[in-house]
PDB file of N, CA and C in Angstrom:
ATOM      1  N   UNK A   1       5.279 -15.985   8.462  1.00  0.00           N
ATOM      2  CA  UNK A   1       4.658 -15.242   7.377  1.00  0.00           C
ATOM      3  C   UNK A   1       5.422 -13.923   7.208  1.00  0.00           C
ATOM      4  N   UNK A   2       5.866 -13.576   5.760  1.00  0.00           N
ATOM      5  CA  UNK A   2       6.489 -12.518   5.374  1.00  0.00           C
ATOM      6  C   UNK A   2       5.618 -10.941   6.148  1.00  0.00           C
ATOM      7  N   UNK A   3       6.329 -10.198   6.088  1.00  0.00           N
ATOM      8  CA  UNK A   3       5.882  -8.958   6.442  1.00  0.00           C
ATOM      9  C   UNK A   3       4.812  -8.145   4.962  1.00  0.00           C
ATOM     10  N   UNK A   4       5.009  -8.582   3.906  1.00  0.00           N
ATOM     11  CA  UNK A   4       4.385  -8.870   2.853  1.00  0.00           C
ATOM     12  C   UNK A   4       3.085  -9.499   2.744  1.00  0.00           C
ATOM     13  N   UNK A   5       3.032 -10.699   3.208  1.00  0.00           N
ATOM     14  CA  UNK A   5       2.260 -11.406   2.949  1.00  0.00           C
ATOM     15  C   UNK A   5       1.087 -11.235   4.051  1.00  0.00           C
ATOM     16  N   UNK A   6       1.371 -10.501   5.408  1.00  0.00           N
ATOM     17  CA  UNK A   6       1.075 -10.287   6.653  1.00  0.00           C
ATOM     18  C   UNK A   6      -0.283  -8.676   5.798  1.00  0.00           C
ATOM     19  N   UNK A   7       0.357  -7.881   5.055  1.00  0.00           N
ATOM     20  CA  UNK A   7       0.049  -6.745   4.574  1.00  0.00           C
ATOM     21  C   UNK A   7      -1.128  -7.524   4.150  1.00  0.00           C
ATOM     22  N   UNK A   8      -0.967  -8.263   3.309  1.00  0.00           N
ATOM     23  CA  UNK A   8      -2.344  -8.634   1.788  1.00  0.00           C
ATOM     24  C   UNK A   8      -3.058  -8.849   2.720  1.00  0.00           C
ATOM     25  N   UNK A   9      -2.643 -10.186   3.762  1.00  0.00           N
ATOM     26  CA  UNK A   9      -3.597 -11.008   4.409  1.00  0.00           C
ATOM     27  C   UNK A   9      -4.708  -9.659   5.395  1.00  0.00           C
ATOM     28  N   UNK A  10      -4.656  -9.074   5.722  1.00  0.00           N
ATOM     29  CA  UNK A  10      -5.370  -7.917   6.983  1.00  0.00           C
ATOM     30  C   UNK A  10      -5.896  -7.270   5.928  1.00  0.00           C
ATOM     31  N   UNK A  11      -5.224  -6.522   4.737  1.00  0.00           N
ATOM     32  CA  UNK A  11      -6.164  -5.723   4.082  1.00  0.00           C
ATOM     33  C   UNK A  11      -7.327  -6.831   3.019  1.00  0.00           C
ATOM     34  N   UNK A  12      -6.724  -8.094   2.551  1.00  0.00           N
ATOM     35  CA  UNK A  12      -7.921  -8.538   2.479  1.00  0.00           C
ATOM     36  C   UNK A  12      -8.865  -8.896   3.403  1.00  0.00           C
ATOM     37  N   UNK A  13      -8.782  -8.719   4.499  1.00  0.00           N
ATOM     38  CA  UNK A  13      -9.874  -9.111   5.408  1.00  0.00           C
ATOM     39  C   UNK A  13     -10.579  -7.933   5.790  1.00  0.00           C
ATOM     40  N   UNK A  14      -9.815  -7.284   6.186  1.00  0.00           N
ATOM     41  CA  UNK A  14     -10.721  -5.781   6.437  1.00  0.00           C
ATOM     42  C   UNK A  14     -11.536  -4.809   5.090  1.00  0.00           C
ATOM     43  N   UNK A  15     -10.757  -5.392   4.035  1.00  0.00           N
ATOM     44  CA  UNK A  15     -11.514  -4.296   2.670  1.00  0.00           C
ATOM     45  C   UNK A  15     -12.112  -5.127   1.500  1.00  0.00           C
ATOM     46  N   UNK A  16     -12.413  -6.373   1.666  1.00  0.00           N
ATOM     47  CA  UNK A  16     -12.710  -7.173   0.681  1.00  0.00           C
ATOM     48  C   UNK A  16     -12.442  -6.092  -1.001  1.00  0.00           C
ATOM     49  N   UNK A  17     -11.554  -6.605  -0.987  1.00  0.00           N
ATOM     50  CA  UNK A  17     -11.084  -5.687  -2.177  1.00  0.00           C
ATOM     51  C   UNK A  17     -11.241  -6.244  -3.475  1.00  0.00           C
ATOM     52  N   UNK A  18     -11.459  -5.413  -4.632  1.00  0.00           N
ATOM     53  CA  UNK A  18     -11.908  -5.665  -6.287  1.00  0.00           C
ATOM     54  C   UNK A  18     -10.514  -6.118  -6.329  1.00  0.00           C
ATOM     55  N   UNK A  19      -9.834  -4.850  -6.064  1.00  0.00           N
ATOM     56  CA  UNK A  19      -8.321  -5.224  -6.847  1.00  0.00           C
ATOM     57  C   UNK A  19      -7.550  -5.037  -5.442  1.00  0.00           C
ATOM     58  N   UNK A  20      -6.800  -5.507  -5.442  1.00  0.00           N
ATOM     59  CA  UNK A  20      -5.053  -5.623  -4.310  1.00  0.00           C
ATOM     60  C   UNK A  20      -3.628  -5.690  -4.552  1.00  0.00           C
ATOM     61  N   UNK A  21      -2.964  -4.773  -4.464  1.00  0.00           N
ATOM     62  CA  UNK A  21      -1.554  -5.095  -4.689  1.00  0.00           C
ATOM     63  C   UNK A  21      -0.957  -4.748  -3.977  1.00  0.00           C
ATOM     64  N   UNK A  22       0.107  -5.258  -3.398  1.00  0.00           N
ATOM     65  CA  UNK A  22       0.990  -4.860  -2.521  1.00  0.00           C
ATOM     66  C   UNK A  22       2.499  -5.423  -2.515  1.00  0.00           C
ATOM     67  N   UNK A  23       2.988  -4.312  -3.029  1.00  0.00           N
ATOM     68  CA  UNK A  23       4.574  -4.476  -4.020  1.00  0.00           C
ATOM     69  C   UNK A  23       5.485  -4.076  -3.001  1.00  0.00           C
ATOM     70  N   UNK A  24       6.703  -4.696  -2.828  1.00  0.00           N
ATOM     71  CA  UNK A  24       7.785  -4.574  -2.192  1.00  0.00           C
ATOM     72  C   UNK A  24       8.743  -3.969  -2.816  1.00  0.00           C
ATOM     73  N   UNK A  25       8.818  -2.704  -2.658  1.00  0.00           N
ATOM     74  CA  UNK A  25       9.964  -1.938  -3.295  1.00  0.00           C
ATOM     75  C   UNK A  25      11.068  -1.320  -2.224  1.00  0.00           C
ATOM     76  N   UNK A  26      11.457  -2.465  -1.412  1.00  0.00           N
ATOM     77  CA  UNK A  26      12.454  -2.248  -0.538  1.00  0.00           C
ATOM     78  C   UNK A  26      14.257  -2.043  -1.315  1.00  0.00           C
ATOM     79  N   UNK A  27      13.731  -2.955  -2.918  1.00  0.00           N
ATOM     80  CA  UNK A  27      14.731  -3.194  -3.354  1.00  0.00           C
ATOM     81  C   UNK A  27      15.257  -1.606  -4.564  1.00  0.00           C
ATOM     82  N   UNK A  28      14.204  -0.793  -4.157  1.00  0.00           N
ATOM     83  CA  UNK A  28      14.337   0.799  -4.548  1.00  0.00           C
ATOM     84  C   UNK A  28      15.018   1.780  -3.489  1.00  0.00           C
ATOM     85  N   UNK A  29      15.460   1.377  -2.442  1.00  0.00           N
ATOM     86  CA  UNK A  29      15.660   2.077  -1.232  1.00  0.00           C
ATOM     87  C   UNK A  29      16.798   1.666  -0.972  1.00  0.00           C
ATOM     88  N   UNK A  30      18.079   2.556  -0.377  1.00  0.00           N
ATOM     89  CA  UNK A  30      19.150   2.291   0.411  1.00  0.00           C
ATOM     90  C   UNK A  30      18.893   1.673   1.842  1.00  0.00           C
ATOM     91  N   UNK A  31      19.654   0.786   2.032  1.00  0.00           N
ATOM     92  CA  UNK A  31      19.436   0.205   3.111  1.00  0.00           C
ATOM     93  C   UNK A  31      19.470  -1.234   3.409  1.00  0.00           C
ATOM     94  N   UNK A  32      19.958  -2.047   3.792  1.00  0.00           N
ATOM     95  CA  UNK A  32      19.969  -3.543   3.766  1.00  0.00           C
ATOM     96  C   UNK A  32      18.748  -4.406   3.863  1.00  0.00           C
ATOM     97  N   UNK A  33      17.570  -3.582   4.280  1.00  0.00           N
ATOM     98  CA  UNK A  33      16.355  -3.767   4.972  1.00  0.00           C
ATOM     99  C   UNK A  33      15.661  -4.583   3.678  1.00  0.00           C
ATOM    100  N   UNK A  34      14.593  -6.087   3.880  1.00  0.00           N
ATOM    101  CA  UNK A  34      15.019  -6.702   2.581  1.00  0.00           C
ATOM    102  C   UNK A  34      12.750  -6.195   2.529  1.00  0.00           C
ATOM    103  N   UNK A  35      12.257  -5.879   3.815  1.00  0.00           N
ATOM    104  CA  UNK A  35      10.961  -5.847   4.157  1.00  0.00           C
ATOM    105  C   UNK A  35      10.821  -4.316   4.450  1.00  0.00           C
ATOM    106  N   UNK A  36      11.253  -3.188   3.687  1.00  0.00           N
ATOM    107  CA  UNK A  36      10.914  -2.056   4.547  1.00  0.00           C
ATOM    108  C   UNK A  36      10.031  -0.921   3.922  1.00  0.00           C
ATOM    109  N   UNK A  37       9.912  -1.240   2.484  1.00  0.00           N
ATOM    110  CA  UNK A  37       9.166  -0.164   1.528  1.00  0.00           C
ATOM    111  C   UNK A  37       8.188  -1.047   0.827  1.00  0.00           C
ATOM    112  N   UNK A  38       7.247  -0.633   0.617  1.00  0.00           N
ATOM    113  CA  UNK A  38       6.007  -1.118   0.523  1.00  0.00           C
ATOM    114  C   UNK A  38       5.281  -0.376  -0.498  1.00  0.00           C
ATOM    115  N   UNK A  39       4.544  -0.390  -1.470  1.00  0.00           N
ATOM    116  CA  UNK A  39       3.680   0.220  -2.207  1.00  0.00           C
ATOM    117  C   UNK A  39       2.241  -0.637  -2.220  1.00  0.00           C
ATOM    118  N   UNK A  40       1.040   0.153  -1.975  1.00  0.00           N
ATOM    119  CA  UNK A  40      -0.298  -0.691  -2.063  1.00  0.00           C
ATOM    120  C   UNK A  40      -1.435  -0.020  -2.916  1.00  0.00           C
ATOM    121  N   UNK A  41      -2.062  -0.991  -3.661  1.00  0.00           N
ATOM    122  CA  UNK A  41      -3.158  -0.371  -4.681  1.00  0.00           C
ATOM    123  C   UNK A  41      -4.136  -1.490  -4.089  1.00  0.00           C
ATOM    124  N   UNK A  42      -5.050  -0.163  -3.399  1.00  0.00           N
ATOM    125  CA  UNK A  42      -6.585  -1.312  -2.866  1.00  0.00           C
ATOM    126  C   UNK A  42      -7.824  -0.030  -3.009  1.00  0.00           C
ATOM    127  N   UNK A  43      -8.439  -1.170  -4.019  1.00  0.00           N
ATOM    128  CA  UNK A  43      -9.779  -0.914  -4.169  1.00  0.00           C
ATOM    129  C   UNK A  43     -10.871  -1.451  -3.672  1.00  0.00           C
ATOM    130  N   UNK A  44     -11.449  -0.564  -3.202  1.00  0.00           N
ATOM    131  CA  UNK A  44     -13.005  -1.149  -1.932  1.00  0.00           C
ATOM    132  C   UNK A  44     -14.112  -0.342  -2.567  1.00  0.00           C
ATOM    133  N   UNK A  45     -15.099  -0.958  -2.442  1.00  0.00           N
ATOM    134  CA  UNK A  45     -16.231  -0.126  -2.022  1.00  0.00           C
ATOM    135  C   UNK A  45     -16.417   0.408  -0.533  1.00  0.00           C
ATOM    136  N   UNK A  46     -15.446  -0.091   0.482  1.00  0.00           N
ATOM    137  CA  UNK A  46     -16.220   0.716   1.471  1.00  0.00           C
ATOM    138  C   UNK A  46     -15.254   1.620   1.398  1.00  0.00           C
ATOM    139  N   UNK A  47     -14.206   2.255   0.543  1.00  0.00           N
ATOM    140  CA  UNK A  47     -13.533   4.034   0.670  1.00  0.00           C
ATOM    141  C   UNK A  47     -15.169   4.550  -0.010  1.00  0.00           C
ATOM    142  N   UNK A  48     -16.559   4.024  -0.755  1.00  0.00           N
ATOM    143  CA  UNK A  48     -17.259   5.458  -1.030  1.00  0.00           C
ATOM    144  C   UNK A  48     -17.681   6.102   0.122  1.00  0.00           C
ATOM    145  N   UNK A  49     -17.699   7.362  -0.193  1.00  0.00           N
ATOM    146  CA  UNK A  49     -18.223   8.406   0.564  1.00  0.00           C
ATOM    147  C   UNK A  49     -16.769   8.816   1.174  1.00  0.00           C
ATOM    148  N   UNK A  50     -15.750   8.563   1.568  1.00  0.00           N
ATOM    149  CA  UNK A  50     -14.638   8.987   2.473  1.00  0.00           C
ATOM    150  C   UNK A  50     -13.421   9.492   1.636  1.00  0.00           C
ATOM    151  N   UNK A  51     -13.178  10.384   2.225  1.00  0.00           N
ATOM    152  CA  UNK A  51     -11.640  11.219   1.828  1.00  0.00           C
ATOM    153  C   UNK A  51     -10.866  10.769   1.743  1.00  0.00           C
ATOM    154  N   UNK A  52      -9.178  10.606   1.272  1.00  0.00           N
ATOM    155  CA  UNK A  52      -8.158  10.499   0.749  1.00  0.00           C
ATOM    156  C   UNK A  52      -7.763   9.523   2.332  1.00  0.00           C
ATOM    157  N   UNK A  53      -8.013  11.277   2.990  1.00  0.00           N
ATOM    158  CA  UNK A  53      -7.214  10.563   4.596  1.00  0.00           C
ATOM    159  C   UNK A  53      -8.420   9.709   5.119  1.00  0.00           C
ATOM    160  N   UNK A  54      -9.671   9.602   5.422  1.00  0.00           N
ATOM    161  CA  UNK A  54     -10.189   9.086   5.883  1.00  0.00           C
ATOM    162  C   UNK A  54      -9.873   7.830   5.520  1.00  0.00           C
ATOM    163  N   UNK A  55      -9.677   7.349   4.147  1.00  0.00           N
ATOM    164  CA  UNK A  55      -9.176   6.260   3.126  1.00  0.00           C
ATOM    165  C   UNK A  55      -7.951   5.698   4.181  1.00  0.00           C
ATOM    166  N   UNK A  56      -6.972   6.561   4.344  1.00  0.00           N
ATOM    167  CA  UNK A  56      -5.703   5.756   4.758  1.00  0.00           C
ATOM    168  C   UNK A  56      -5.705   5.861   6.030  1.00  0.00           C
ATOM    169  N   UNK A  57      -6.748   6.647   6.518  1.00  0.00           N
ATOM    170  CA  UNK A  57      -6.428   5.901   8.662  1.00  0.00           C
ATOM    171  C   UNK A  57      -7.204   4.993   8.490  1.00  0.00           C
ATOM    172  N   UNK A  58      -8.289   4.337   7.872  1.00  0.00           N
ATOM    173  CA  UNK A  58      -8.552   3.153   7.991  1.00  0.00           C
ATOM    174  C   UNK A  58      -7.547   2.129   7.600  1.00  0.00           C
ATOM    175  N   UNK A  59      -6.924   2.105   6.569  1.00  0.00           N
ATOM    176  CA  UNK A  59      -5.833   1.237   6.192  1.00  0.00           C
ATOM    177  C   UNK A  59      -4.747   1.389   7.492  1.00  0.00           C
ATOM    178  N   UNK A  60      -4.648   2.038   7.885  1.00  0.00           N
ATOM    179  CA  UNK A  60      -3.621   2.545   8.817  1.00  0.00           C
ATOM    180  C   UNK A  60      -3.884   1.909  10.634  1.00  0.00           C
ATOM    181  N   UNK A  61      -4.726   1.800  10.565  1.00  0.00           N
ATOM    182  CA  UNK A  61      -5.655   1.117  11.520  1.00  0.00           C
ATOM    183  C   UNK A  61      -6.110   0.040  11.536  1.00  0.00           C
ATOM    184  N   UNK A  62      -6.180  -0.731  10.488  1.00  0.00           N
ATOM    185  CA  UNK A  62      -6.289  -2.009  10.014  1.00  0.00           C
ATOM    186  C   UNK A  62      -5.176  -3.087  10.255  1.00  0.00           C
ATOM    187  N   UNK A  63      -4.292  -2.221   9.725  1.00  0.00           N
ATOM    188  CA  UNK A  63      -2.823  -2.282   9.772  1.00  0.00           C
ATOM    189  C   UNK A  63      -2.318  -2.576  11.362  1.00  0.00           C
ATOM    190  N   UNK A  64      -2.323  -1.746  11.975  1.00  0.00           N
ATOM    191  CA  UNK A  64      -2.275  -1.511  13.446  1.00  0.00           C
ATOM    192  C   UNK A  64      -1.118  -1.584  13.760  1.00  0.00           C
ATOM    193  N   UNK A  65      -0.242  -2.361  14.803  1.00  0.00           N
ATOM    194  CA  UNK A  65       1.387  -2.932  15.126  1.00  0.00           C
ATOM    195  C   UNK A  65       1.985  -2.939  13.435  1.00  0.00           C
ATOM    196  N   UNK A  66       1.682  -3.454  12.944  1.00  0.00           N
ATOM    197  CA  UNK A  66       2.724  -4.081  11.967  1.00  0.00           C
ATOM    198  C   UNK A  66       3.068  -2.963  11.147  1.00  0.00           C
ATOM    199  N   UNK A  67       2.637  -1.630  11.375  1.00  0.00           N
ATOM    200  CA  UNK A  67       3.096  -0.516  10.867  1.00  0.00           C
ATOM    201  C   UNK A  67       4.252  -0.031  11.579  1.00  0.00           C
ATOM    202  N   UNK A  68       4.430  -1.090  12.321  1.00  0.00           N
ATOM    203  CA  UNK A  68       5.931  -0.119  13.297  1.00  0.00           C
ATOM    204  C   UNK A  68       7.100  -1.556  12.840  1.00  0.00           C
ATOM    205  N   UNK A  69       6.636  -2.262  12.040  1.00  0.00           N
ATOM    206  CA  UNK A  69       7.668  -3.577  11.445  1.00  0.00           C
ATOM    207  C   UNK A  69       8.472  -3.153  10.068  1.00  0.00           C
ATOM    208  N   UNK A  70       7.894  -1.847   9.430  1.00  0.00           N
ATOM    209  CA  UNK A  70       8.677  -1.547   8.302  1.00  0.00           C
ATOM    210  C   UNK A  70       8.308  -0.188   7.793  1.00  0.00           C
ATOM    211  N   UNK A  71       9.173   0.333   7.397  1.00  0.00           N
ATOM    212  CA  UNK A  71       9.827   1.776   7.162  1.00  0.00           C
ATOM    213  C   UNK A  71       8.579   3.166   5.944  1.00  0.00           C
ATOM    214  N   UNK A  72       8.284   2.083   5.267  1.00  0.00           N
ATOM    215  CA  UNK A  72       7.220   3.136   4.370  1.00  0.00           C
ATOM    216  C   UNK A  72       6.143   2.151   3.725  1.00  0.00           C
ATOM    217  N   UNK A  73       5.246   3.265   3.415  1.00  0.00           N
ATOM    218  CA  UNK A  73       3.997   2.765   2.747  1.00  0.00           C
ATOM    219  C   UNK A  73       3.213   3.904   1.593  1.00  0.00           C
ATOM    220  N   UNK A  74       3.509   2.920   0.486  1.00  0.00           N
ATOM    221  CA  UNK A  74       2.877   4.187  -0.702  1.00  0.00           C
ATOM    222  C   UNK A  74       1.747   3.731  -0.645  1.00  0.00           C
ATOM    223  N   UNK A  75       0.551   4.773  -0.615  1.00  0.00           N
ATOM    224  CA  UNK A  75      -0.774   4.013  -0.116  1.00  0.00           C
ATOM    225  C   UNK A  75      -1.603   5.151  -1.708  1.00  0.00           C
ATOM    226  N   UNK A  76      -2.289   3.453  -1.958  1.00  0.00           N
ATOM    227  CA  UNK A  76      -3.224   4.192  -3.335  1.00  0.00           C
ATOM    228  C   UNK A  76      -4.381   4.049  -3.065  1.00  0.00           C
ATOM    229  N   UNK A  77      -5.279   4.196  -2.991  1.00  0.00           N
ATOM    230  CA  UNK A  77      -6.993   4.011  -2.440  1.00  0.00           C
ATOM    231  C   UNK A  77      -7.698   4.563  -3.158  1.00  0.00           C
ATOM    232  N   UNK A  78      -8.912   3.486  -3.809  1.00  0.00           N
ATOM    233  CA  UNK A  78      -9.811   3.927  -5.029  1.00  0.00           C
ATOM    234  C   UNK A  78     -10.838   3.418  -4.123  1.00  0.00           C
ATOM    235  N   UNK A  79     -11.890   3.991  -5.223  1.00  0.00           N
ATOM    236  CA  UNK A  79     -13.394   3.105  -4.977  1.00  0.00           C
ATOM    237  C   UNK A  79     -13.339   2.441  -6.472  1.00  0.00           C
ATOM    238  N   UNK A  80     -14.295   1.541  -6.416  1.00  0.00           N
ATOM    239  CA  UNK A  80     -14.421   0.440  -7.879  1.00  0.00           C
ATOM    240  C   UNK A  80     -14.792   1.649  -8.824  1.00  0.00           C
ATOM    241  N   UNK A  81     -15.309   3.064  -9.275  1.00  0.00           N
ATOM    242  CA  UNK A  81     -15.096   3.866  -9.853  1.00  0.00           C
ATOM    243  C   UNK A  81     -14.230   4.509 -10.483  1.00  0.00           C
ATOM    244  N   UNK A  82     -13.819   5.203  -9.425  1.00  0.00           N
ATOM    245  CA  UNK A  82     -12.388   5.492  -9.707  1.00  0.00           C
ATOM    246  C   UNK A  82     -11.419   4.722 -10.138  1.00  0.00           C
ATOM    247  N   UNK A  83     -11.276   3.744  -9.728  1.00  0.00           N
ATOM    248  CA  UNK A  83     -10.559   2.569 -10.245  1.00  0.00           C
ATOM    249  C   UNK A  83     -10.656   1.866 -11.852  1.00  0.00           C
ATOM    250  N   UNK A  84     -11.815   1.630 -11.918  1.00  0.00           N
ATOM    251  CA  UNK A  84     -12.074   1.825 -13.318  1.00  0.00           C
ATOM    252  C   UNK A  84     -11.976   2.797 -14.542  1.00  0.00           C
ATOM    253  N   UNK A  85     -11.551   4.570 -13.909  1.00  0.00           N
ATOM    254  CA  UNK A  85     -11.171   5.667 -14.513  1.00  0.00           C
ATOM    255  C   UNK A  85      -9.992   5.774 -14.740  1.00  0.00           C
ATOM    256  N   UNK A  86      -8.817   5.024 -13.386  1.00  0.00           N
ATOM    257  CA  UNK A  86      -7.482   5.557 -13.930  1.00  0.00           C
ATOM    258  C   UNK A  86      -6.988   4.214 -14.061  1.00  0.00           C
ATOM    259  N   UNK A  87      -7.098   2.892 -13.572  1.00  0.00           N
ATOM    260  CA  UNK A  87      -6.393   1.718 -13.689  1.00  0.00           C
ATOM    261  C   UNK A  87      -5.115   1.574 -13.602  1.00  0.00           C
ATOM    262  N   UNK A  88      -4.665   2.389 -12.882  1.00  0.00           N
ATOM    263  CA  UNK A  88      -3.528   2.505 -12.362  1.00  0.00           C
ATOM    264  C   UNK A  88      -2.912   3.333 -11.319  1.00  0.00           C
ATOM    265  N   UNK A  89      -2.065   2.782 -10.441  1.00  0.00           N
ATOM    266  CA  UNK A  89      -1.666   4.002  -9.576  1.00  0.00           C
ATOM    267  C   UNK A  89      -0.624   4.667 -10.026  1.00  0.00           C
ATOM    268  N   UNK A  90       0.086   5.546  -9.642  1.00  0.00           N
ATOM    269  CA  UNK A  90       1.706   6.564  -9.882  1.00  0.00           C
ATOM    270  C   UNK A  90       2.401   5.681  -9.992  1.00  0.00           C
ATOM    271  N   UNK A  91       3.309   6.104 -10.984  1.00  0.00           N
ATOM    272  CA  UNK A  91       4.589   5.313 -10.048  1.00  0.00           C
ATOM    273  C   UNK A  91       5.426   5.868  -9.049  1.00  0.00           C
ATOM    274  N   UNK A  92       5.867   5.128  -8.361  1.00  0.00           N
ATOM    275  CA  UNK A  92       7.164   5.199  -7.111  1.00  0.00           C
ATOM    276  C   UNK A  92       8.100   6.293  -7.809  1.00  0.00           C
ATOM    277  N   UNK A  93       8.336   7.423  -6.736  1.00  0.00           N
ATOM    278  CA  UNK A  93       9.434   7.707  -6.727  1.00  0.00           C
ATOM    279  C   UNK A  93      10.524   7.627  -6.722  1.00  0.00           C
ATOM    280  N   UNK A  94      11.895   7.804  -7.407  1.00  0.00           N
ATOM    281  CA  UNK A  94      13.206   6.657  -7.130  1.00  0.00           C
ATOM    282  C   UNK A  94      13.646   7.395  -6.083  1.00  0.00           C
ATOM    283  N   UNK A  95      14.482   6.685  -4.479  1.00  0.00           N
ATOM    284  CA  UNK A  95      14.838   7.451  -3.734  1.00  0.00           C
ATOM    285  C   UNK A  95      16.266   7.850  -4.358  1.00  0.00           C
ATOM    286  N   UNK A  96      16.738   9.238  -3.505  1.00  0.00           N
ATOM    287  CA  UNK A  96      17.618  10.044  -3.739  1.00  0.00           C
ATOM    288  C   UNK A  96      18.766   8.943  -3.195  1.00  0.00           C
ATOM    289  N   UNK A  97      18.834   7.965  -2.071  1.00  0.00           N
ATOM    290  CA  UNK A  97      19.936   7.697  -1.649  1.00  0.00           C
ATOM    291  C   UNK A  97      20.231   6.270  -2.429  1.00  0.00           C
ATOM    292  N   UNK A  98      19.873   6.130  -3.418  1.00  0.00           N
ATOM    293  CA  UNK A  98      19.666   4.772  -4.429  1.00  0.00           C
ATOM    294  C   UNK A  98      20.030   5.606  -5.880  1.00  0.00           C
ATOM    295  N   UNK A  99      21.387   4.538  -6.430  1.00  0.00           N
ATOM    296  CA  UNK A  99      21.861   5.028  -7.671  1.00  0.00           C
ATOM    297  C   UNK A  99      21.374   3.396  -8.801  1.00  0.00           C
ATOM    298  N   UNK A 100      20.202   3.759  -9.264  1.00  0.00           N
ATOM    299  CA  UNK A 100      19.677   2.643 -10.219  1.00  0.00           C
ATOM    300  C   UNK A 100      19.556   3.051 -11.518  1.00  0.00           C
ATOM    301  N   UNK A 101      20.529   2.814 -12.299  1.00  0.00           N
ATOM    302  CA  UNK A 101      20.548   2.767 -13.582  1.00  0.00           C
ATOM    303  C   UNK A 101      19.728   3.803 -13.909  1.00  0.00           C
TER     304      UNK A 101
END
């Protein structure tokens, strides 16, 4: 199982989530690494009541080992509220050591 697919599978189990995404933008990054940048949009009801960070040490913790298998994580965390207000996360930053069109 992809290092990808490893991501969805744990956060759907731990956050029964409205919405889930989890985008591989390794191919935005210098580096040969084909699994190493990661972007995630997960919406739960159980982030209500909890902070930004409280939001991502649970993801982060959920996560556990397999956070030491690849290099970054853009982490977006709504509640079904919020989520319904912006319907979208940021976009990705382009890295500095990546010349893309």
């Amino acid at each position: 199982m992809s290092i990808h697919q490893q991501i969805e599978q744990i956060l759907q189990d731990n956050f029964q989530p409205e919405e889930l995404l989890v985008e591989n933008e390794s191919h935005m990054h210098a580096g040969p690494a084909t699994e190493s940048h990661f972007k995630v949009v997960l919406v739960s009801s159980q982030f209500d009541g909890l902070s930004k960070v409280k939001r991502q040490q649970a993801v982060y913790r959920a996560l556990g080992e397999l956070m030491q298998q690849f290099h970054a994580l853009g982490l977006h965390t709504y509640t079904p509220d919020e989520w319904q207000a912006v319907e979208q996360a940021p976009a990705s930053p382009k890295c500095a050591g990546v010349n893309k069109g």
